[in-house]
ModelCIF file with pLDDT and N, C-alpha, C, O atoms, coordinates in Angstrom:
data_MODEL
#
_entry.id   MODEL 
#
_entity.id                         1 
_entity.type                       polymer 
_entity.pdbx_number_of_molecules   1 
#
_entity_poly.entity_id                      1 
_entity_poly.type                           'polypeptide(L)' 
_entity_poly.nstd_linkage                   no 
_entity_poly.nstd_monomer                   no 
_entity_poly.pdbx_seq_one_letter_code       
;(UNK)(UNK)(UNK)(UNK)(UNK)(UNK)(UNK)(UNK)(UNK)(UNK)(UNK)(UNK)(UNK)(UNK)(UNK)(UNK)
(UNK)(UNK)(UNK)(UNK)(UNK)(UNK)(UNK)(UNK)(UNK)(UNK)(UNK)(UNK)(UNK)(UNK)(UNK)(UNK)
(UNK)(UNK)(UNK)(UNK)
;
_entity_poly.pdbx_seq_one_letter_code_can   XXXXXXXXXXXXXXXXXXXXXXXXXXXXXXXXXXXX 
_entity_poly.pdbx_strand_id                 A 
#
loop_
_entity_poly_seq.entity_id 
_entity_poly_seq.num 
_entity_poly_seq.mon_id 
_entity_poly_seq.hetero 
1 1  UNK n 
1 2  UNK n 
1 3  UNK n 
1 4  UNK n 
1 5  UNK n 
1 6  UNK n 
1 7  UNK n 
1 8  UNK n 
1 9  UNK n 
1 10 UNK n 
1 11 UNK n 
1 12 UNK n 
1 13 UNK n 
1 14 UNK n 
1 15 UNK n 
1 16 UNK n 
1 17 UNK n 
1 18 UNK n 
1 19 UNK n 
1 20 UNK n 
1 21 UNK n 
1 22 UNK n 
1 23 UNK n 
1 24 UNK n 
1 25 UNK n 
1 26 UNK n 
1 27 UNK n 
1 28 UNK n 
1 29 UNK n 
1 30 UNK n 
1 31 UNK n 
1 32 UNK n 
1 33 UNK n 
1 34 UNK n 
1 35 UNK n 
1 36 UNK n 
#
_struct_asym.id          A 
_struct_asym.entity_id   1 
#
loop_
_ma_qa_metric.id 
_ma_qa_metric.mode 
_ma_qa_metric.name 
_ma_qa_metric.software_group_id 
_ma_qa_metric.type 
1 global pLDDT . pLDDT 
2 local  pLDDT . pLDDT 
#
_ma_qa_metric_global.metric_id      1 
_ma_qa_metric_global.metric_value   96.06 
_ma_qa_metric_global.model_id       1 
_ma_qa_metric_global.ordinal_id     1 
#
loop_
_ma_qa_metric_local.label_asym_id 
_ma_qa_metric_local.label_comp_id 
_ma_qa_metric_local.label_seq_id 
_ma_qa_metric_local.metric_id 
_ma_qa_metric_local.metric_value 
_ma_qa_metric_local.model_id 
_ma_qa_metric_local.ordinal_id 
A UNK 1  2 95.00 1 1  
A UNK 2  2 97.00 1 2  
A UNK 3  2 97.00 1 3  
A UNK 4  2 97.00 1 4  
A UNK 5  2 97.00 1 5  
A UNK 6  2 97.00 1 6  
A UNK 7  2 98.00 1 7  
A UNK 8  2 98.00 1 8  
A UNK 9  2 98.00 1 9  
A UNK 10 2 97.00 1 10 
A UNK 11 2 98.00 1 11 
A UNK 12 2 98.00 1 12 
A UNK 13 2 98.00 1 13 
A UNK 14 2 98.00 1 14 
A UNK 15 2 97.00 1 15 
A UNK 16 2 98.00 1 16 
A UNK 17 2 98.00 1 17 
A UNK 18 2 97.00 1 18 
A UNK 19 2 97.00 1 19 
A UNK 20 2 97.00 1 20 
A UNK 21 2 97.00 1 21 
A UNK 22 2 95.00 1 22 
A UNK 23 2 95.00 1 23 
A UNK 24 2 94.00 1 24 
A UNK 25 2 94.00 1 25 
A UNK 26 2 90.00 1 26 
A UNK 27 2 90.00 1 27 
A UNK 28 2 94.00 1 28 
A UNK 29 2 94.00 1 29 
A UNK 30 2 96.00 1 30 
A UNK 31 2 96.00 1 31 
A UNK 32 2 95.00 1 32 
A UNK 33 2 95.00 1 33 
A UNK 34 2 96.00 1 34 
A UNK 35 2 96.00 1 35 
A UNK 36 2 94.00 1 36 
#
loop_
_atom_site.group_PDB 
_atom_site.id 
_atom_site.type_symbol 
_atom_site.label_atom_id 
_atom_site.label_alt_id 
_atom_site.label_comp_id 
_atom_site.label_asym_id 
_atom_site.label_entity_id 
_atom_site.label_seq_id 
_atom_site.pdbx_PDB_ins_code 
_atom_site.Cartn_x 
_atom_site.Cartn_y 
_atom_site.Cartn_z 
_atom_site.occupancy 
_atom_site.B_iso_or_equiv 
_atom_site.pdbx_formal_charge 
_atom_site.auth_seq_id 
_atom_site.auth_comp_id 
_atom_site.auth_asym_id 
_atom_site.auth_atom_id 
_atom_site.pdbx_PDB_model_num 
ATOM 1   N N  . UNK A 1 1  ? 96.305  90.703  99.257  1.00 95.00 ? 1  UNK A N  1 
ATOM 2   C CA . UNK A 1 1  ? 96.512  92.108  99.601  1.00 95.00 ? 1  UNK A CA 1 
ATOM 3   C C  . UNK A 1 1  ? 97.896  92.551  99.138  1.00 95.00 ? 1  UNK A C  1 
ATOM 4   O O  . UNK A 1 1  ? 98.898  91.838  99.083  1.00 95.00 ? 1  UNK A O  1 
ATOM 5   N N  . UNK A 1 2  ? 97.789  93.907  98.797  1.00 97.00 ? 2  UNK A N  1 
ATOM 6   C CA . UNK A 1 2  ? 99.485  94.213  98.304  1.00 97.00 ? 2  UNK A CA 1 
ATOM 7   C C  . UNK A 1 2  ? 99.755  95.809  99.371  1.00 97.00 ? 2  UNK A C  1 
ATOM 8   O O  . UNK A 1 2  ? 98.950  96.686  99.687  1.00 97.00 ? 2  UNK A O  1 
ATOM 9   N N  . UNK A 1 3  ? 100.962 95.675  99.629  1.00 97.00 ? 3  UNK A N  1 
ATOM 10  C CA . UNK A 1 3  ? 101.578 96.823  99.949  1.00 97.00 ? 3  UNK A CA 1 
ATOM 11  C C  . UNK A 1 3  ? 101.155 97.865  99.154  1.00 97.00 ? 3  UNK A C  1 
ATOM 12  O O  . UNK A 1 3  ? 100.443 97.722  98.160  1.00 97.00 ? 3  UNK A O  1 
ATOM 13  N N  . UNK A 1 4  ? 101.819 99.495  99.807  1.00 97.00 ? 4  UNK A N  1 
ATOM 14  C CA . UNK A 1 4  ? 101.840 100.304 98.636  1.00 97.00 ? 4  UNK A CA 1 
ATOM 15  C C  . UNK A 1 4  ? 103.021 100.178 97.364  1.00 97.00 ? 4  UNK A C  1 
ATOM 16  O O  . UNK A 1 4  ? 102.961 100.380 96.151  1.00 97.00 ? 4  UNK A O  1 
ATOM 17  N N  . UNK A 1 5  ? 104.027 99.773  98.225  1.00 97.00 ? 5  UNK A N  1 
ATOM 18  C CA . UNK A 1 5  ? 105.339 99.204  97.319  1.00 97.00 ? 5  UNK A CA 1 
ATOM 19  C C  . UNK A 1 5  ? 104.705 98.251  96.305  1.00 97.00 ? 5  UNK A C  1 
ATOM 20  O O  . UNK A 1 5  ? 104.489 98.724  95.189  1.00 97.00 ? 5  UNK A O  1 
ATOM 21  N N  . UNK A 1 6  ? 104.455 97.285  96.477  1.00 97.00 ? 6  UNK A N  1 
ATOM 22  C CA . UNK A 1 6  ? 103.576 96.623  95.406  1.00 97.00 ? 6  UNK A CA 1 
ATOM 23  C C  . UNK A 1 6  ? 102.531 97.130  94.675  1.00 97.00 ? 6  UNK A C  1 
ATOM 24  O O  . UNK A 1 6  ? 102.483 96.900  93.466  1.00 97.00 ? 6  UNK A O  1 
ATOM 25  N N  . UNK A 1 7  ? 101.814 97.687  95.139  1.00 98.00 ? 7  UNK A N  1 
ATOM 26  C CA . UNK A 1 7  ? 100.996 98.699  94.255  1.00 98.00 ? 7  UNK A CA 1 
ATOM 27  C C  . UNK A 1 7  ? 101.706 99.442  92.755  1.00 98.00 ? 7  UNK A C  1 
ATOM 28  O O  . UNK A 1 7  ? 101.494 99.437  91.542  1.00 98.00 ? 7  UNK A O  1 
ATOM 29  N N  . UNK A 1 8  ? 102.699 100.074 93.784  1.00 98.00 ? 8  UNK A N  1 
ATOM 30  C CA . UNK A 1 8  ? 103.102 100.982 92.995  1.00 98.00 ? 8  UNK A CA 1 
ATOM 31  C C  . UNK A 1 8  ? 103.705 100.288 91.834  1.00 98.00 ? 8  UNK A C  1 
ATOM 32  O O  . UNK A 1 8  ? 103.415 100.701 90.711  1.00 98.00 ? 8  UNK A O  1 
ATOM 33  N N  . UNK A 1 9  ? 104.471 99.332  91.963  1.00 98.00 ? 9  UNK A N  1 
ATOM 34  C CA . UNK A 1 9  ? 105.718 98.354  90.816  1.00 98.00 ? 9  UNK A CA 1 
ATOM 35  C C  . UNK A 1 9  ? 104.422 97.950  90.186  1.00 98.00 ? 9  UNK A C  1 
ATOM 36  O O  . UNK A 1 9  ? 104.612 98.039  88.973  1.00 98.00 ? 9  UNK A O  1 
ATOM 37  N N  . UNK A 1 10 ? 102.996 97.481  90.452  1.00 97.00 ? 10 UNK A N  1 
ATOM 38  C CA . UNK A 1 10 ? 102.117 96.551  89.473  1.00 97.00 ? 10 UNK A CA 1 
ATOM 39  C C  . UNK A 1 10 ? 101.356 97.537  88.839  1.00 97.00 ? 10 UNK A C  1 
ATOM 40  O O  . UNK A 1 10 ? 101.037 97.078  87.742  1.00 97.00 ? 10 UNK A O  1 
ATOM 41  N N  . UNK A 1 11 ? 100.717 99.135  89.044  1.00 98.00 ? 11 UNK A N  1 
ATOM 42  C CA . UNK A 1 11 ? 100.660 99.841  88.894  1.00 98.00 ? 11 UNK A CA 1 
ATOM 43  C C  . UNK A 1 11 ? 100.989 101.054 88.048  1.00 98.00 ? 11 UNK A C  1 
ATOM 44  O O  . UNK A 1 11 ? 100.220 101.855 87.516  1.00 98.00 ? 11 UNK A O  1 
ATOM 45  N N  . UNK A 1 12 ? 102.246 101.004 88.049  1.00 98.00 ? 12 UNK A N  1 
ATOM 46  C CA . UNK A 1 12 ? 103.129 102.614 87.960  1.00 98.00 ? 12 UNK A CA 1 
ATOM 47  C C  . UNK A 1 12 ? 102.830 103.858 88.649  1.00 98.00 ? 12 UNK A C  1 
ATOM 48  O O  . UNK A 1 12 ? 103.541 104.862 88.613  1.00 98.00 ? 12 UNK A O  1 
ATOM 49  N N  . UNK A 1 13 ? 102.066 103.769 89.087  1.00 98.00 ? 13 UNK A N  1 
ATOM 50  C CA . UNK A 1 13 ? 101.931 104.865 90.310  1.00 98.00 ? 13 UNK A CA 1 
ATOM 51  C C  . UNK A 1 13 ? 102.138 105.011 91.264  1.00 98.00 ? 13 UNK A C  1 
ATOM 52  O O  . UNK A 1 13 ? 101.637 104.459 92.243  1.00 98.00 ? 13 UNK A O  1 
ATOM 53  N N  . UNK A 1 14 ? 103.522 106.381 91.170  1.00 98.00 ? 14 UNK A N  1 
ATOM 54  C CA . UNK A 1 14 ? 103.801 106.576 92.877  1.00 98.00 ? 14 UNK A CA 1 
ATOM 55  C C  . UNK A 1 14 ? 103.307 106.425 93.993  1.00 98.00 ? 14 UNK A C  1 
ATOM 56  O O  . UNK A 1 14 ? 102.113 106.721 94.052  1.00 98.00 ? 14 UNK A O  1 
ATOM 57  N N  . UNK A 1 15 ? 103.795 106.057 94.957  1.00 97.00 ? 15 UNK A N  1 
ATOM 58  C CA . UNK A 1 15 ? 103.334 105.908 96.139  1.00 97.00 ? 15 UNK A CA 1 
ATOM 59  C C  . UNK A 1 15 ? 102.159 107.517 96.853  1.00 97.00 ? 15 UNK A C  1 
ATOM 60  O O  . UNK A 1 15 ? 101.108 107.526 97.493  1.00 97.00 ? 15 UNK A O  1 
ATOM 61  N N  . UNK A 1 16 ? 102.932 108.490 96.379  1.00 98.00 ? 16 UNK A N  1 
ATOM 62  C CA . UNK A 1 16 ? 102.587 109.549 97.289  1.00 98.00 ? 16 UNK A CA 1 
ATOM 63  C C  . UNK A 1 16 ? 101.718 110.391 95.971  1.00 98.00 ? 16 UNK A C  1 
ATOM 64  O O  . UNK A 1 16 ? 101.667 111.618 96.065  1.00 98.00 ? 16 UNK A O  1 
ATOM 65  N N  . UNK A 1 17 ? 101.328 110.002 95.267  1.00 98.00 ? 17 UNK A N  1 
ATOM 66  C CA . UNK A 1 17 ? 99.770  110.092 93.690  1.00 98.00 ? 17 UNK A CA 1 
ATOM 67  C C  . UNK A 1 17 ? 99.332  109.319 94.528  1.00 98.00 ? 17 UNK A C  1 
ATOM 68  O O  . UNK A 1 17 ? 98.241  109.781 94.861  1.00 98.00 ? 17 UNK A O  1 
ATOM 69  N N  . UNK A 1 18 ? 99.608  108.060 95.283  1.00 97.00 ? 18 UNK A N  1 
ATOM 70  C CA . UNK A 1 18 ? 98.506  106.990 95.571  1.00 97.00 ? 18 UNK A CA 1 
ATOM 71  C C  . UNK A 1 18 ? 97.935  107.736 96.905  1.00 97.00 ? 18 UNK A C  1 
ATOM 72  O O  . UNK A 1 18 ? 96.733  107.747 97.172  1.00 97.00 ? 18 UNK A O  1 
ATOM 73  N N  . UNK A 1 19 ? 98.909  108.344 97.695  1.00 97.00 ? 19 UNK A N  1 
ATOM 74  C CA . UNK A 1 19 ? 98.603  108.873 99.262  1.00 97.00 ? 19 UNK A CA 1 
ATOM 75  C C  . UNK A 1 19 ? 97.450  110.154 98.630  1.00 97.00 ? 19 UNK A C  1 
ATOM 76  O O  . UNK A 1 19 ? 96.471  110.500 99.290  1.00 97.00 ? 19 UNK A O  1 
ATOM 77  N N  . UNK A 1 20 ? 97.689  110.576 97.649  1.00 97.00 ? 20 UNK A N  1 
ATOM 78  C CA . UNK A 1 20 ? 97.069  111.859 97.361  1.00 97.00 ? 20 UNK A CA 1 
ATOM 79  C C  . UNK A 1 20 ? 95.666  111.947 96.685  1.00 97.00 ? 20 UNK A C  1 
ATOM 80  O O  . UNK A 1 20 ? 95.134  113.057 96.668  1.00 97.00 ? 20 UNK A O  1 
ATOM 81  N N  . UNK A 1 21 ? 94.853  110.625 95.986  1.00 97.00 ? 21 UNK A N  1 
ATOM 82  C CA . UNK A 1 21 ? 94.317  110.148 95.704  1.00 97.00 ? 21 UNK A CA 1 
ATOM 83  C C  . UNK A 1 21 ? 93.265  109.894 96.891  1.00 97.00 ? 21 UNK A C  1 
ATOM 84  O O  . UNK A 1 21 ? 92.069  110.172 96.968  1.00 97.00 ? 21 UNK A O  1 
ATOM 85  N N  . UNK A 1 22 ? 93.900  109.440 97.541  1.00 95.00 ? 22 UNK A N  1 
ATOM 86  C CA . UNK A 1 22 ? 92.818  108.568 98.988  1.00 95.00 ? 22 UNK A CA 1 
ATOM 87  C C  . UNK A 1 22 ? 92.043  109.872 99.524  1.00 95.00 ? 22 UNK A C  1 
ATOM 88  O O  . UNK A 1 22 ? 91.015  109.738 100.188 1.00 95.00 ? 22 UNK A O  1 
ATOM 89  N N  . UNK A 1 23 ? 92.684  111.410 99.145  1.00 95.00 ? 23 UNK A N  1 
ATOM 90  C CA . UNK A 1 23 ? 92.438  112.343 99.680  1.00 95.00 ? 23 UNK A CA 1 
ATOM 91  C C  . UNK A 1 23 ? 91.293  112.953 98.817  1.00 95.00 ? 23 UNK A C  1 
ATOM 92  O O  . UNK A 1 23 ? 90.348  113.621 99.237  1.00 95.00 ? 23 UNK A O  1 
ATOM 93  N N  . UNK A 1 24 ? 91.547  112.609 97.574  1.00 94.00 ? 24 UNK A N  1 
ATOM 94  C CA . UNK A 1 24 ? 90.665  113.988 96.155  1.00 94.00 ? 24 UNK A CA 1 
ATOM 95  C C  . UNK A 1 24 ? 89.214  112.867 95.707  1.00 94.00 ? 24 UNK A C  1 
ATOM 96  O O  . UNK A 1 24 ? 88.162  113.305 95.241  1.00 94.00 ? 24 UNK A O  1 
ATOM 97  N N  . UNK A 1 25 ? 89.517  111.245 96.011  1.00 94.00 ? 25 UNK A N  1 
ATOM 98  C CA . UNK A 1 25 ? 88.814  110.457 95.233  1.00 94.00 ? 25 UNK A CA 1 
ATOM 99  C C  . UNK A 1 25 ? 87.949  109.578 96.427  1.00 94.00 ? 25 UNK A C  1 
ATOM 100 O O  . UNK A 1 25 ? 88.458  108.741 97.173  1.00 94.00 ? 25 UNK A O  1 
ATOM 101 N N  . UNK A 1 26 ? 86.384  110.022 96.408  1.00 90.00 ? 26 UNK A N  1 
ATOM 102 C CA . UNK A 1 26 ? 85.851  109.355 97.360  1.00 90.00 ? 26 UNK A CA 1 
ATOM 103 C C  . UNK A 1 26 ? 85.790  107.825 96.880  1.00 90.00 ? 26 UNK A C  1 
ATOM 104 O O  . UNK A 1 26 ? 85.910  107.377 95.739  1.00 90.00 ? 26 UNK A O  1 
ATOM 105 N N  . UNK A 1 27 ? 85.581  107.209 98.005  1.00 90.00 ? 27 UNK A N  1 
ATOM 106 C CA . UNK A 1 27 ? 85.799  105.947 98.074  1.00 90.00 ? 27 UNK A CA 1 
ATOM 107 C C  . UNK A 1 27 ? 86.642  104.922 97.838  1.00 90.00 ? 27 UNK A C  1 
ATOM 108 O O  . UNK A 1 27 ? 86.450  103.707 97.783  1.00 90.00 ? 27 UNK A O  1 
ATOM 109 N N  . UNK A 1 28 ? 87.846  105.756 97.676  1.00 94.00 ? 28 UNK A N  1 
ATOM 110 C CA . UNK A 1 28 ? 89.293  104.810 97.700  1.00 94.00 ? 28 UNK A CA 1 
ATOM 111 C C  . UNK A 1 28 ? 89.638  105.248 99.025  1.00 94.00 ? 28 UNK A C  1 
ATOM 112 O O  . UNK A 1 28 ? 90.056  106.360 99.346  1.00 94.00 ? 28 UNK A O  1 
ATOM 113 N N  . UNK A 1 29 ? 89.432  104.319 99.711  1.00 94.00 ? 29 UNK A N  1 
ATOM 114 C CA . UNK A 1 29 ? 90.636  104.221 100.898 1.00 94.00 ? 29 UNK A CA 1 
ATOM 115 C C  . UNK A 1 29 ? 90.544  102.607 101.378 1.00 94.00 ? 29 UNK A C  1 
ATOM 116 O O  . UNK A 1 29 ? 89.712  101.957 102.011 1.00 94.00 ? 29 UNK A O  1 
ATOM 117 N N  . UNK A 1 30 ? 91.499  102.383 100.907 1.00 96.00 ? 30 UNK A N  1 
ATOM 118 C CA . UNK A 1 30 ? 92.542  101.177 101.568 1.00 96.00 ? 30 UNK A CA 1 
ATOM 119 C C  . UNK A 1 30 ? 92.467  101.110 103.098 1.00 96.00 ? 30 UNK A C  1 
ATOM 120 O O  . UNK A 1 30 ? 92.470  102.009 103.938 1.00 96.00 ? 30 UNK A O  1 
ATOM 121 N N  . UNK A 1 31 ? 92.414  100.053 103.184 1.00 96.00 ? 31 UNK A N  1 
ATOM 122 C CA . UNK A 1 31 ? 92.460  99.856  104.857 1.00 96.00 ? 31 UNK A CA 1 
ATOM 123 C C  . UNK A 1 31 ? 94.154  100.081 105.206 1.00 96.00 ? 31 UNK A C  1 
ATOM 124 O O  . UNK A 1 31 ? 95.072  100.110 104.386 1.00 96.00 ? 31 UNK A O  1 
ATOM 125 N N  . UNK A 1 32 ? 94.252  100.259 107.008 1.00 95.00 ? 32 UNK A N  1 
ATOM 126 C CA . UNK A 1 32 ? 95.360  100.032 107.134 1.00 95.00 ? 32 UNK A CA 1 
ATOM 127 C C  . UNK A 1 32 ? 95.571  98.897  108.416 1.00 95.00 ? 32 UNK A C  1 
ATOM 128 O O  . UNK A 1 32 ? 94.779  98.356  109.188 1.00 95.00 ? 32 UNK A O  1 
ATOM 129 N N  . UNK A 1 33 ? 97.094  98.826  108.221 1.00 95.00 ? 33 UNK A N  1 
ATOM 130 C CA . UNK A 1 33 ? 97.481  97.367  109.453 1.00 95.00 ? 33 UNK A CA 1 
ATOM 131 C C  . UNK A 1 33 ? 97.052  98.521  110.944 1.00 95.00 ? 33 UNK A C  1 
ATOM 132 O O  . UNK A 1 33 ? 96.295  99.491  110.919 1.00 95.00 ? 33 UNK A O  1 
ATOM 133 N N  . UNK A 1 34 ? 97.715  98.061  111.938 1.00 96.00 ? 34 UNK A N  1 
ATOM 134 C CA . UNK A 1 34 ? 97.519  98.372  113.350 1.00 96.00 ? 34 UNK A CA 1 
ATOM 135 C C  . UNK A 1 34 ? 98.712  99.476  113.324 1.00 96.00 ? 34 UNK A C  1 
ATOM 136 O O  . UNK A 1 34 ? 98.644  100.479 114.034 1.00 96.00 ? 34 UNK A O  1 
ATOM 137 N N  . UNK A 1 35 ? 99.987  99.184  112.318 1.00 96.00 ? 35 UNK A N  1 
ATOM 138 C CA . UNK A 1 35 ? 100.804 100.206 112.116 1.00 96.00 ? 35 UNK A CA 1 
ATOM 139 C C  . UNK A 1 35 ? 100.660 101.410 111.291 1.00 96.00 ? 35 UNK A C  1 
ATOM 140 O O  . UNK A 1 35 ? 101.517 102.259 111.043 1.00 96.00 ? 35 UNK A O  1 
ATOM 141 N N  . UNK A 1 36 ? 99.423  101.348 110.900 1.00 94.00 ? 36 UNK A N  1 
ATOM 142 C CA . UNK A 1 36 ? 99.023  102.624 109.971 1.00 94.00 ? 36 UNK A CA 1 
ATOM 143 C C  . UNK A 1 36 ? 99.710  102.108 108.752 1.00 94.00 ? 36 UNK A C  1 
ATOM 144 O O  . UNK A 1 36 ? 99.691  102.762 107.709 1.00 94.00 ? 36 UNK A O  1 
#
């Protein structure tokens, strides 16, 4: 499993393209910890 921080560095895509994504693109959503 990777962070979004990791995402983003293996990736190149910002963190908050990635937050914005989960929103426009069905069926991407990432789970989250107990801390959101």
């Amino acid at each position: 499993t990777y962070t979004i921080g990791d995402v983003e560095q293996l990736t190149g895509v910002k963190a908050h393209v990635l937050r914005y994504w989960e929103e426009v693109v069905p069926n991407f959503n990432p789970q989250k910890d107990v801390t959101g």
